[in-house]
Protein backbone atom coordinates (compact mmCIF):
# COMPACT_ATOMS: atom_id res chain seq x y z
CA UNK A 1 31.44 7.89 -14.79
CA UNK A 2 27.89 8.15 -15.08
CA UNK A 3 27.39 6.25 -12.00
CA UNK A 4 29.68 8.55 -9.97
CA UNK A 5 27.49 11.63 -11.32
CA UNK A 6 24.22 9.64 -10.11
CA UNK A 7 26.13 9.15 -6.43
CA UNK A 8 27.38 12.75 -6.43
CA UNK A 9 23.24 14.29 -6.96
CA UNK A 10 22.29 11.76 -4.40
CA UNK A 11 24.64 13.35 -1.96
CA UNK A 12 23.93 16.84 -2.78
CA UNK A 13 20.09 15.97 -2.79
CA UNK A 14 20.55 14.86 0.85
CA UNK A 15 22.09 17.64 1.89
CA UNK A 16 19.64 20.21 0.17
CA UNK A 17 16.91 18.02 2.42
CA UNK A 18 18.87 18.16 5.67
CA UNK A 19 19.51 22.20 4.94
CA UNK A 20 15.55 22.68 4.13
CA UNK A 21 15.01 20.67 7.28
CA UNK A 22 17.12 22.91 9.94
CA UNK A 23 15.13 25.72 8.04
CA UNK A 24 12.24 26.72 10.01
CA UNK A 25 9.76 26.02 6.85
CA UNK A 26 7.39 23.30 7.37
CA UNK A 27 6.65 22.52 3.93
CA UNK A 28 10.15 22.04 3.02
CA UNK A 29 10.70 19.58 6.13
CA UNK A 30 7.65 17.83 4.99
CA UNK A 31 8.75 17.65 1.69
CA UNK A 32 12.67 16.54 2.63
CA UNK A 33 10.94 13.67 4.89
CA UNK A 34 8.85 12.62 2.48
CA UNK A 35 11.81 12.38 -0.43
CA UNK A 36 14.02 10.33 2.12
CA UNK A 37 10.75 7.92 2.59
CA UNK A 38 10.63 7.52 -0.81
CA UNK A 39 14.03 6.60 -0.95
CA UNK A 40 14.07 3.98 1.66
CA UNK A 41 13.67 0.57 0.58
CA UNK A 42 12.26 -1.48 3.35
CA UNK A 43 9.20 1.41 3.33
CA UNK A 44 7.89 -1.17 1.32
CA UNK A 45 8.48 -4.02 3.77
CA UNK A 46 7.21 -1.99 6.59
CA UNK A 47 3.90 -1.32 4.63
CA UNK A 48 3.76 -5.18 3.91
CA UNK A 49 4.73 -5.97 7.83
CA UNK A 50 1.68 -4.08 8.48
CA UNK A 51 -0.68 -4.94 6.11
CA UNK A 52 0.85 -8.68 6.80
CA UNK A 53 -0.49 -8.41 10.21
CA UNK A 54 -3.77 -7.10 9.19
CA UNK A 55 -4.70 -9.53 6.67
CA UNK A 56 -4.35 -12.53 8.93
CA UNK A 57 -6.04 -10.79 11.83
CA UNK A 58 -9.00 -10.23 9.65
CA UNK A 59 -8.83 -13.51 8.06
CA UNK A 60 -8.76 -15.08 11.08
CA UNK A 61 -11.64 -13.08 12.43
CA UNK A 62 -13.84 -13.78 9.44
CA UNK A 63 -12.92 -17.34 9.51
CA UNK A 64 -13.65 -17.88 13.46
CA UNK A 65 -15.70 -15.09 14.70
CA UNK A 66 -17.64 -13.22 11.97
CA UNK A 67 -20.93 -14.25 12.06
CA UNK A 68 -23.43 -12.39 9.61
CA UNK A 69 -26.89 -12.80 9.03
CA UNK A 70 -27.25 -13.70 5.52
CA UNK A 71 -24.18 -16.14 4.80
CA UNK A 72 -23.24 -14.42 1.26
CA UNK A 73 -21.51 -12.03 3.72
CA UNK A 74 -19.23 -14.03 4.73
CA UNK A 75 -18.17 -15.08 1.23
CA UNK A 76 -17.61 -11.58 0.68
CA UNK A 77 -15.19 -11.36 3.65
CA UNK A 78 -13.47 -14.26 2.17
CA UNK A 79 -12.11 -12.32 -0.99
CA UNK A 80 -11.61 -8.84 0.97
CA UNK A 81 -9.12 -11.29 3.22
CA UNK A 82 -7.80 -13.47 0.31
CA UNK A 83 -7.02 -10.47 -1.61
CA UNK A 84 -5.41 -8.50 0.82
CA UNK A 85 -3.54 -11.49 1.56
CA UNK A 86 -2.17 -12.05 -1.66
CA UNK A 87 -1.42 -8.14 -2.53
CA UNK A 88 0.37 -7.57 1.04
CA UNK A 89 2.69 -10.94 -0.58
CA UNK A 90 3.27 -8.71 -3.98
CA UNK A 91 4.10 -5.67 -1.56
CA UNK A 92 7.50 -7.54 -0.32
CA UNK A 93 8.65 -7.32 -3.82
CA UNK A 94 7.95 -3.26 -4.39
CA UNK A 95 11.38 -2.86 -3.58
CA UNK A 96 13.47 -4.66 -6.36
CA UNK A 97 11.01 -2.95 -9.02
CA UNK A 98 11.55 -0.31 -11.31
CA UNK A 99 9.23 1.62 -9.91
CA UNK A 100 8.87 0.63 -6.21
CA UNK A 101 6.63 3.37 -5.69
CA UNK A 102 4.45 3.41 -8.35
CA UNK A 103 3.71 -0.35 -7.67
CA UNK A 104 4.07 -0.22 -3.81
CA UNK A 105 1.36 2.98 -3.90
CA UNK A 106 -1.28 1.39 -6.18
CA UNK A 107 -0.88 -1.75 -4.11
CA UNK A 108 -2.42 -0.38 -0.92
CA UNK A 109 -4.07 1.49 -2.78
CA UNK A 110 -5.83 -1.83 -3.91
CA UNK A 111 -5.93 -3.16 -0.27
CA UNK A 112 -7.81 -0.31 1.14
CA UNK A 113 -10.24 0.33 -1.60
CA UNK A 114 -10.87 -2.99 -2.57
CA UNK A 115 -10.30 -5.03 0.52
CA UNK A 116 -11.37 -2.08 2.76
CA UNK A 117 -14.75 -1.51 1.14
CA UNK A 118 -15.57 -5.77 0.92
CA UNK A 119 -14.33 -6.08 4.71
CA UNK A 120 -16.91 -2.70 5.19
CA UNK A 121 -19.48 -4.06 3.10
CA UNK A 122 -19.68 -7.60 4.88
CA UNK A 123 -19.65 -6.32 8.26
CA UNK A 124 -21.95 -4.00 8.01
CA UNK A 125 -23.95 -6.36 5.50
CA UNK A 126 -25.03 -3.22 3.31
CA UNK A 127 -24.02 -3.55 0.04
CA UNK A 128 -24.23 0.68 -0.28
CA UNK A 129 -20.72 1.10 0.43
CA UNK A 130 -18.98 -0.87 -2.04
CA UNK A 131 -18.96 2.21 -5.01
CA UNK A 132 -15.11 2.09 -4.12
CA UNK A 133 -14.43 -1.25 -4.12
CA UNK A 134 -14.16 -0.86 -8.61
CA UNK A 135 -11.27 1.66 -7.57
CA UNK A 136 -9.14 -0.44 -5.89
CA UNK A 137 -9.87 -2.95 -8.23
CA UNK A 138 -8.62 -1.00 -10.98
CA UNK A 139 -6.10 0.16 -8.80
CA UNK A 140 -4.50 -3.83 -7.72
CA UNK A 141 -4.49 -4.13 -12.07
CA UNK A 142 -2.27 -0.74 -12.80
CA UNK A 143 -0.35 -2.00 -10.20
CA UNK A 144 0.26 -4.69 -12.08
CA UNK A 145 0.18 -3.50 -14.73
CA UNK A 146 3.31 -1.00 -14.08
CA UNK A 147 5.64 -3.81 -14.09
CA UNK A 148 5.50 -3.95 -17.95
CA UNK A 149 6.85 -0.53 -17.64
């Protein structure tokens, strides 16, 4: 019974979206796109597909090509790609969480701040950019973190 209930909102929540989206209001077409992403499980597996991609081509670069001037550079490339490796593996599970996008959102959010400011930092061997770096750091542990919840 209380499953049928959950079905029967589902259905008239997509058809309140598809009735705000013939509307001519932008807002509510943003809004009814954005609550049908949010409902689609392989966003998550898209985001990792991407991320996927970008991880090894920026491994790969660092590993072949990336060539700084002081060498402690290059270590710091090394754990921008290893953990955007690893969190882009974590991303391919969002979907079967609780919360798939609570944990799916402070992933990347992870990836860019904390692998996003190391990969910025090292190639531009200036350590003044990394004051975001603690962000996504904090941002890969709630992540984690949200499982327990």
């Amino acid at each position: 019974m209380q499953h049928r209930r959950l079905v029967e909102s589902e259905v008239d929540e997509r058809r309140e979206q598809k009735r705000a989206s013939k509307e001519g209001d932008p807002r509510k077409k943003m809004a009814a796109a954005a609550a049908m992403a949010m409902k689609d499980p392989s966003l998550w597996h898209k985001v990792a597909a991407i991320s996927g991609v970008a991880a090894l081509g920026l491994g790969t670069y660092g590993a072949h090509m990336f060539r700084p001037k002081n060498p402690a550079y290059k270590e710091v490339w090394h754990t921008a790609s290893l953990y955007h490796l690893v969190h882009t593996a974590a991303l391919l599970g969002a979907p079967i969480t609780k919360r798939p996008d609570v944990f799916g959102g402070l992933l990347t959010a992870g990836i860019v701040l904390f692998s996003g400011t190391c990969y910025t930092v090292a190639y531009l061997e200036d350590r003044k950019y990394s004051s975001t770096a603690p962000l996504g750091g904090f941002a890969f542990i709630a992540a984690w973190a949200s499982l327990l919840f």
